[in-house]
Protein backbone atom coordinates (compact mmCIF):
# COMPACT_ATOMS: atom_id res chain seq x y z
CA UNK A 1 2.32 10.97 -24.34
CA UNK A 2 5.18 8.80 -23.85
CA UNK A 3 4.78 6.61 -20.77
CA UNK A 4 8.41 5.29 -20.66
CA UNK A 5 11.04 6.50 -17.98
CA UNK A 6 13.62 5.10 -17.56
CA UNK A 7 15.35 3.60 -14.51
CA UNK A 8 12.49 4.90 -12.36
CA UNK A 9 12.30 2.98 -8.60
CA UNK A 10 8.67 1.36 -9.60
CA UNK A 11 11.02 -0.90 -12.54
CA UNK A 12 14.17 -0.86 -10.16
CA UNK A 13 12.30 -2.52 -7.57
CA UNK A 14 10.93 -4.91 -9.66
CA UNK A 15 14.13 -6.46 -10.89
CA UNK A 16 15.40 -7.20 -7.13
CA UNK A 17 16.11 -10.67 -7.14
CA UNK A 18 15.33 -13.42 -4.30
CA UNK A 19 16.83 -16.31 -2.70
CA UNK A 20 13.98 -18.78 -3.42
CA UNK A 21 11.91 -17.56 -6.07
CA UNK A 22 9.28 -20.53 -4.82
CA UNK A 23 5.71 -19.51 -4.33
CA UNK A 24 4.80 -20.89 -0.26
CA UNK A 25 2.15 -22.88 0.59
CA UNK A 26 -1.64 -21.61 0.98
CA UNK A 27 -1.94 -20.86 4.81
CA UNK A 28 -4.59 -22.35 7.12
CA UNK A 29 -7.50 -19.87 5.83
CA UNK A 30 -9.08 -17.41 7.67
CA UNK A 31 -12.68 -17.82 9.75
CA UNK A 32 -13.47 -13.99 8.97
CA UNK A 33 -12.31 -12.73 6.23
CA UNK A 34 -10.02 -9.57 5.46
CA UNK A 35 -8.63 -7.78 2.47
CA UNK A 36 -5.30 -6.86 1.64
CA UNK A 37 -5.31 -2.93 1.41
CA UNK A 38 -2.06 -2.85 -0.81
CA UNK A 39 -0.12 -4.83 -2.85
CA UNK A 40 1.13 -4.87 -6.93
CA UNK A 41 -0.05 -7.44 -8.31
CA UNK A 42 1.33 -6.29 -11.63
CA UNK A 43 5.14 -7.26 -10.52
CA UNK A 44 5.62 -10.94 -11.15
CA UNK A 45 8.35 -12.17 -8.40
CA UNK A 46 8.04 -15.73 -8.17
CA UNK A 47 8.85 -18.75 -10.40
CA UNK A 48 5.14 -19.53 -11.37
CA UNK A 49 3.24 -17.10 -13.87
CA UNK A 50 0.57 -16.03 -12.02
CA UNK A 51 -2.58 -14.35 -13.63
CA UNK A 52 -4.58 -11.52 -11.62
CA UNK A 53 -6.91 -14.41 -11.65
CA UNK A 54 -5.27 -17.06 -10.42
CA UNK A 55 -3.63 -14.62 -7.51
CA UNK A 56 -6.90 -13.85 -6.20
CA UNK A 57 -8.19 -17.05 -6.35
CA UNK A 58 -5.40 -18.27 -4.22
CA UNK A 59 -6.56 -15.23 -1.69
CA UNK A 60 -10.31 -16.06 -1.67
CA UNK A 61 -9.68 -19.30 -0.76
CA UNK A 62 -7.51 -18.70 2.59
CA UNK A 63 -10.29 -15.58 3.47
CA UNK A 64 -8.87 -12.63 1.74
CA UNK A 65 -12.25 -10.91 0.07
CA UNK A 66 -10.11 -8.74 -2.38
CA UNK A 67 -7.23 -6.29 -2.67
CA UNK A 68 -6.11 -2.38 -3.38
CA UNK A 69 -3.76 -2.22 -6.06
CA UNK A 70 -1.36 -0.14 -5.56
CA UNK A 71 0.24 1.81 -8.22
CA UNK A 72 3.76 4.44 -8.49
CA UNK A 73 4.30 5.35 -12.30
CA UNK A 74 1.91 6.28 -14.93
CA UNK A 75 1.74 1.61 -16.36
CA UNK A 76 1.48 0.59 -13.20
CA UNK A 77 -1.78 3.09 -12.09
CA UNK A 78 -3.54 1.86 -16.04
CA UNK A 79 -2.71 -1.69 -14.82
CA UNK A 80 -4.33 -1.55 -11.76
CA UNK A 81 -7.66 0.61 -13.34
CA UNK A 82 -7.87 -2.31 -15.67
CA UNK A 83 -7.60 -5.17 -13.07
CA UNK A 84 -10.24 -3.29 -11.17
CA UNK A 85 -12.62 -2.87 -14.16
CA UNK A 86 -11.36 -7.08 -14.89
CA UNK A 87 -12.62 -8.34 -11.14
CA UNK A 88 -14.84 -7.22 -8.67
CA UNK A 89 -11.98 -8.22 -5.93
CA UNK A 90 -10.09 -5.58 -6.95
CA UNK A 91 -9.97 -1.99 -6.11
CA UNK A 92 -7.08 0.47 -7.38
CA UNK A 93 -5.39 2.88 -5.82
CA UNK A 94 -3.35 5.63 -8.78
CA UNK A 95 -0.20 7.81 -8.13
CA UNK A 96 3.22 8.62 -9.34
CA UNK A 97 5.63 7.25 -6.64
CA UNK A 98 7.05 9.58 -4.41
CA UNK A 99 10.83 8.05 -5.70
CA UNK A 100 9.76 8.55 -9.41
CA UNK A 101 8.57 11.67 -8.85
CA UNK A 102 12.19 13.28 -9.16
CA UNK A 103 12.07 11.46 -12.84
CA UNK A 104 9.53 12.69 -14.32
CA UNK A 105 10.48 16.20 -13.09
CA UNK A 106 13.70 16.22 -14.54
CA UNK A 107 12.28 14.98 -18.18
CA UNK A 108 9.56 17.52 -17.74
CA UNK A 109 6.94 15.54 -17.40
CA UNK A 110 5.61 15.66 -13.65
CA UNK A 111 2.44 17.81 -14.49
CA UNK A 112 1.48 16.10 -17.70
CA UNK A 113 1.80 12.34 -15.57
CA UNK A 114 -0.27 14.33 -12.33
CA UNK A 115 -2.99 14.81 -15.19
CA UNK A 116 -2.90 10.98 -16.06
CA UNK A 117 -3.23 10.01 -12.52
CA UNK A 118 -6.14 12.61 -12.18
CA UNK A 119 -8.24 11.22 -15.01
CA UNK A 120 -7.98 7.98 -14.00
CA UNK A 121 -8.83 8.29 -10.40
CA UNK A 122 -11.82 9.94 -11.73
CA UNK A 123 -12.70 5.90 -12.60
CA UNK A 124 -15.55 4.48 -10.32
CA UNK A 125 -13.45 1.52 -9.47
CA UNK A 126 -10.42 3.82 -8.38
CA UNK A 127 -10.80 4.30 -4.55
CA UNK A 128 -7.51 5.92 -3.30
CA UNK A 129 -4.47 7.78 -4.78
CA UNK A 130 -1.53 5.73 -4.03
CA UNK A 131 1.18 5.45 -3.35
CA UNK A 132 2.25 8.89 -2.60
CA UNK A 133 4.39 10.28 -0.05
CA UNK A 134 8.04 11.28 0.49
CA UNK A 135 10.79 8.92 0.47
CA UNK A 136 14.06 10.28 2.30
CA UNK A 137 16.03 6.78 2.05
CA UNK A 138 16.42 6.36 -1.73
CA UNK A 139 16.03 9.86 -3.23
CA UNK A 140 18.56 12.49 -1.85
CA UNK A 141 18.64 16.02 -1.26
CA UNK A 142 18.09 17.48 -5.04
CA UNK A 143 15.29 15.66 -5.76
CA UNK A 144 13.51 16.48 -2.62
CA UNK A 145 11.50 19.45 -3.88
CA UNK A 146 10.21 16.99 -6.89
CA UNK A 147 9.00 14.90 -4.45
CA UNK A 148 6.90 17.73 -2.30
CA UNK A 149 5.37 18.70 -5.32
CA UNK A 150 4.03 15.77 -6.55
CA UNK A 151 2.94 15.28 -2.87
CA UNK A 152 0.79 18.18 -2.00
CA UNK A 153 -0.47 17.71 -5.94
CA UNK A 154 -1.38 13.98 -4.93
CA UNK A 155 -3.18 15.34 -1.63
CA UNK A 156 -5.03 17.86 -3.99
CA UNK A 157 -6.20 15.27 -6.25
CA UNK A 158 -7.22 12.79 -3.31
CA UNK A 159 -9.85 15.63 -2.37
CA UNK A 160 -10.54 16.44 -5.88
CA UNK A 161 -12.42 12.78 -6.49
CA UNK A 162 -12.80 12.28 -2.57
CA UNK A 163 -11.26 9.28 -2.46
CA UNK A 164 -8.38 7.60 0.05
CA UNK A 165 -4.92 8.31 -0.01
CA UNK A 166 -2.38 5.95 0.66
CA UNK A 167 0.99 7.76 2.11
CA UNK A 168 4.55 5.95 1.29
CA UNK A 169 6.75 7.65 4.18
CA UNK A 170 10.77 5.92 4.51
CA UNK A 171 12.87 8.12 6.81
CA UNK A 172 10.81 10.93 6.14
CA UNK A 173 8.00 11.03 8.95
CA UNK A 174 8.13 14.65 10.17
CA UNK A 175 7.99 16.30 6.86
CA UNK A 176 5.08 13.81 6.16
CA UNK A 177 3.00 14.79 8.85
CA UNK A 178 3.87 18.61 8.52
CA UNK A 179 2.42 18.45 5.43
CA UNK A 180 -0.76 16.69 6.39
CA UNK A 181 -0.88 19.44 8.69
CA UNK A 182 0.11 22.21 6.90
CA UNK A 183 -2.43 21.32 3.49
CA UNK A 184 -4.67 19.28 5.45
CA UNK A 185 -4.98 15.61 4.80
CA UNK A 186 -7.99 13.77 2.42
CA UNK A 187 -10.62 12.84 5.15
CA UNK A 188 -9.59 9.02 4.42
CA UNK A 189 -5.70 8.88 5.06
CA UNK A 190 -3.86 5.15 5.14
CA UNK A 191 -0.08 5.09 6.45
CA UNK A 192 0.79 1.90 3.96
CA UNK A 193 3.42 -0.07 5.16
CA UNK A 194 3.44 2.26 8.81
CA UNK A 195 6.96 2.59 9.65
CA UNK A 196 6.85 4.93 12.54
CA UNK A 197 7.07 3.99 16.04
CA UNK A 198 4.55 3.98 18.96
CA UNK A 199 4.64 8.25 19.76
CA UNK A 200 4.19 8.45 15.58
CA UNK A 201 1.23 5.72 15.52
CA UNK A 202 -0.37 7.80 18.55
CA UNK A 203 0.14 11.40 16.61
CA UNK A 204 -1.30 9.75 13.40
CA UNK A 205 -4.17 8.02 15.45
CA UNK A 206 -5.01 11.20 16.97
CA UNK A 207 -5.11 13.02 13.64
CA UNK A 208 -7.20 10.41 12.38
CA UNK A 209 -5.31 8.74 9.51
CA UNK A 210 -5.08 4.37 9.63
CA UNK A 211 -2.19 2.44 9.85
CA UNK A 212 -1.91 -0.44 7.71
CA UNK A 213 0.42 -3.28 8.71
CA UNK A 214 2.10 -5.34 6.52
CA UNK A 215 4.40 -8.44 6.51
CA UNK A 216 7.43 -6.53 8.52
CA UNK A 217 5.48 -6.40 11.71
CA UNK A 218 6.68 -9.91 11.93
CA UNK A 219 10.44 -9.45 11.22
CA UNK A 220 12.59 -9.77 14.38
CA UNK A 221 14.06 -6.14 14.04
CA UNK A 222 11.21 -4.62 13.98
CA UNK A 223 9.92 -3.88 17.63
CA UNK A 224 8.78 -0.32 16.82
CA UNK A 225 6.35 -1.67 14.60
CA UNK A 226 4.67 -4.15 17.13
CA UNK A 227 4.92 -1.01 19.73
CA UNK A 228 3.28 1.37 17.19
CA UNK A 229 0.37 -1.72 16.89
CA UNK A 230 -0.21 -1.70 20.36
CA UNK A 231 -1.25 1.82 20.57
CA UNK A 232 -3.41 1.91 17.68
CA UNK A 233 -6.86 2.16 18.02
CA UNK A 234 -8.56 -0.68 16.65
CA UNK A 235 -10.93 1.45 14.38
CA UNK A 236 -7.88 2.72 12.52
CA UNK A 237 -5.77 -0.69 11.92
CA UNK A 238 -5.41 -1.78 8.30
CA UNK A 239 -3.73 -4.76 6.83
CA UNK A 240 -1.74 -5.58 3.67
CA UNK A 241 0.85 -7.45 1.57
CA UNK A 242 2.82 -4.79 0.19
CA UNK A 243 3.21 -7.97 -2.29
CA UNK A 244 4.98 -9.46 -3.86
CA UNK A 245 7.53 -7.68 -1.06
CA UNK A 246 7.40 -7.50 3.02
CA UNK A 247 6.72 -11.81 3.40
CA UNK A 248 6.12 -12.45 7.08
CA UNK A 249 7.83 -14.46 8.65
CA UNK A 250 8.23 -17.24 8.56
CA UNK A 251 8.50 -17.50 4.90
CA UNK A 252 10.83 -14.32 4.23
CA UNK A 253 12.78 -14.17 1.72
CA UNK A 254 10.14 -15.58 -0.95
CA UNK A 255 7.95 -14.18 -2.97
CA UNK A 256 5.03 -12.59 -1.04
CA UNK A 257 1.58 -12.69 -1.94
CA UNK A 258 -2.57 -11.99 -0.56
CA UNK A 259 -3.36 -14.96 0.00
CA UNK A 260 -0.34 -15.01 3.13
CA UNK A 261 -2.19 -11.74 4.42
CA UNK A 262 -3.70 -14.72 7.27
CA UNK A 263 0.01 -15.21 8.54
CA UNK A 264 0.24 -11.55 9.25
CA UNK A 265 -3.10 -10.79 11.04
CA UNK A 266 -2.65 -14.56 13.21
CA UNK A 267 0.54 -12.87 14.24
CA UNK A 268 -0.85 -8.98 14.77
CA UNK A 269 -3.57 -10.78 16.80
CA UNK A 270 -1.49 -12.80 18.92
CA UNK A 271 0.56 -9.71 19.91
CA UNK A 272 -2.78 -7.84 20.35
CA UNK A 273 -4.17 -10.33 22.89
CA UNK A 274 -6.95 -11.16 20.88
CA UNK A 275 -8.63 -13.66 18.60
CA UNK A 276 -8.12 -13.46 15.06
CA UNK A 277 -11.74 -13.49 14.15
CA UNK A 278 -11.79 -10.41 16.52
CA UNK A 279 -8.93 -8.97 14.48
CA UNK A 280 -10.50 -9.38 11.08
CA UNK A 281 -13.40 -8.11 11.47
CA UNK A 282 -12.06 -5.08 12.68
CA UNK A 283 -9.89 -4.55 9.83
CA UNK A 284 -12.11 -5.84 7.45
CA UNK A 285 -14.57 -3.07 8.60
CA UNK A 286 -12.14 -0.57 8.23
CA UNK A 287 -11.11 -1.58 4.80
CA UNK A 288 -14.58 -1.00 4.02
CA UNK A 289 -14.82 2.42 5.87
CA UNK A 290 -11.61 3.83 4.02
CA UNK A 291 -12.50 2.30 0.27
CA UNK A 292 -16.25 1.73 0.11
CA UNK A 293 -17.53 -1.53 -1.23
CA UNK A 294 -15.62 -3.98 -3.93
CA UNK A 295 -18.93 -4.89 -5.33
């Protein structure tokens, strides 16, 4: 098949432009180290041409042990199978994004790309499906049903190869969790990017799924998130990038990338009340618990 559609979100959101295209500085490392549990690599956003290499060599040497890549079209999921295969720091996560979904639907191609993504999370070094989900903010009401579809079909496949699945959920959180409920939810569920408040973190803590945190936490708008940390159980707290999106303050507005993941758990343990060695191996035990090992 034909893997080209065009204008789908995963390209879209690739061509948003940035104020200061300038990669930041390394961060003071970490003491224990984490991993970032989702970012695309494959999007280059900054001035410097960065290889998979040198991007998680930068990470390793600030104390981030590896990284899920995140996929959302049918390039993006080969890209990250093949950067998993390439380094042991990487794990990959395959889907069909919840806002290309509608896409590949209206070309008539949702079930042949749901086949894609189900051979290749048959690959050892795929770990999760993702990201999948439902996305309320950019698709409107007629593509809706596309996007259900491919859901419950990603949930289907996460069983399938009993592997992770990573949820994308914008303005959409009580059709998200009616569905977990309704189809039940892959034993190893990950909010990414949690954007729920603290009653949603406690309702998804209670059903067992993880949160995972990324750079917004830190953003000055976004109370709901620090609330929704505060109630999380510690077992169930995940970090991540979202790169090269989501930079923490105080270096938003650049390009983001793992090896700043340190910047967002100094600041998730600070509102925590608790040290970030404390913090990291928490969440680097978790990371371990939801993917298995990187080795």
């Amino acid at each position: 098949m034909s893997d080209a559609i065009p204008e789908t979100y995963v390209r879209e959101r690739a061509a948003d432009g940035r104020k200061d295209l300038r990669y930041p500085p390394l961060p003071e490392p970490l003491t224990v180290p984490v991993y970032d549990n989702h970012c695309h690599l494959e999007i280059a956003d900054g001035d410097e041409s960065l290889t998979l290499t040198e991007q998680l060599d930068r990470a390793q040497a600030v104390g981030i042990l590896g990284v899920v890549q995140a996929s959302g079209d049918i390039d993006s999921s080969r890209w990250a199978v093949a950067a998993a295969e390439a380094d042991p720091r990487v794990l990959a996560a395959v889907a069909i994004h919840p806002n290309d979904a509608p896409a590949y639907a209206e070309a008539g191609r949702l079930d042949e790309a749901l086949s894609v993504i189900d051979e290749l999370a048959a690959h050892p070094r795929t770990r999760a499906i993702g990201e999948t989900g439902l996305d309320y903010f950019r698709t409107e009401e007629p593509g809706r049903a596309a996007q259900h579809a491919s859901f419950e079909a990603h949930i289907a496949l996460a069983k399938k190869h009993r592997i992770a699945m990573q949820i994308h959920d914008r303005d959409a959180h009580d059709d998200v969790l009616e569905t977990l409920q309704r189809v039940g939810a892959p034993e190893r569920t990950v909010f990414h990017c949690f954007s729920g408040d603290a009653a949603m973190a406690r309702i998804c803590a209670d059903a067992g799924y993880y949160l995972s945190f990324a750079g917004n936490v830190t953003f000055k708008n976004a109370q709901n998130l620090r609330d929704a940390l505060e109630v999380t159980p510690r077992e169930r707290i995940l970090v991540e990038t979202d790169a090269p999106f989501l930079t923490p303050v105080p270096l938003r507005g650049r390009p983001n990338a793992p090896y700043l993941v340190p910047l967002t758990v100094r600041f998730m343990a600070a509102e925590l009340g608790v040290e970030p060695d404390e913090l990291g191996a928490q969440i680097a035990a978790n990371t371990l618990e939801v993917y298995g090992s990187f080795a």
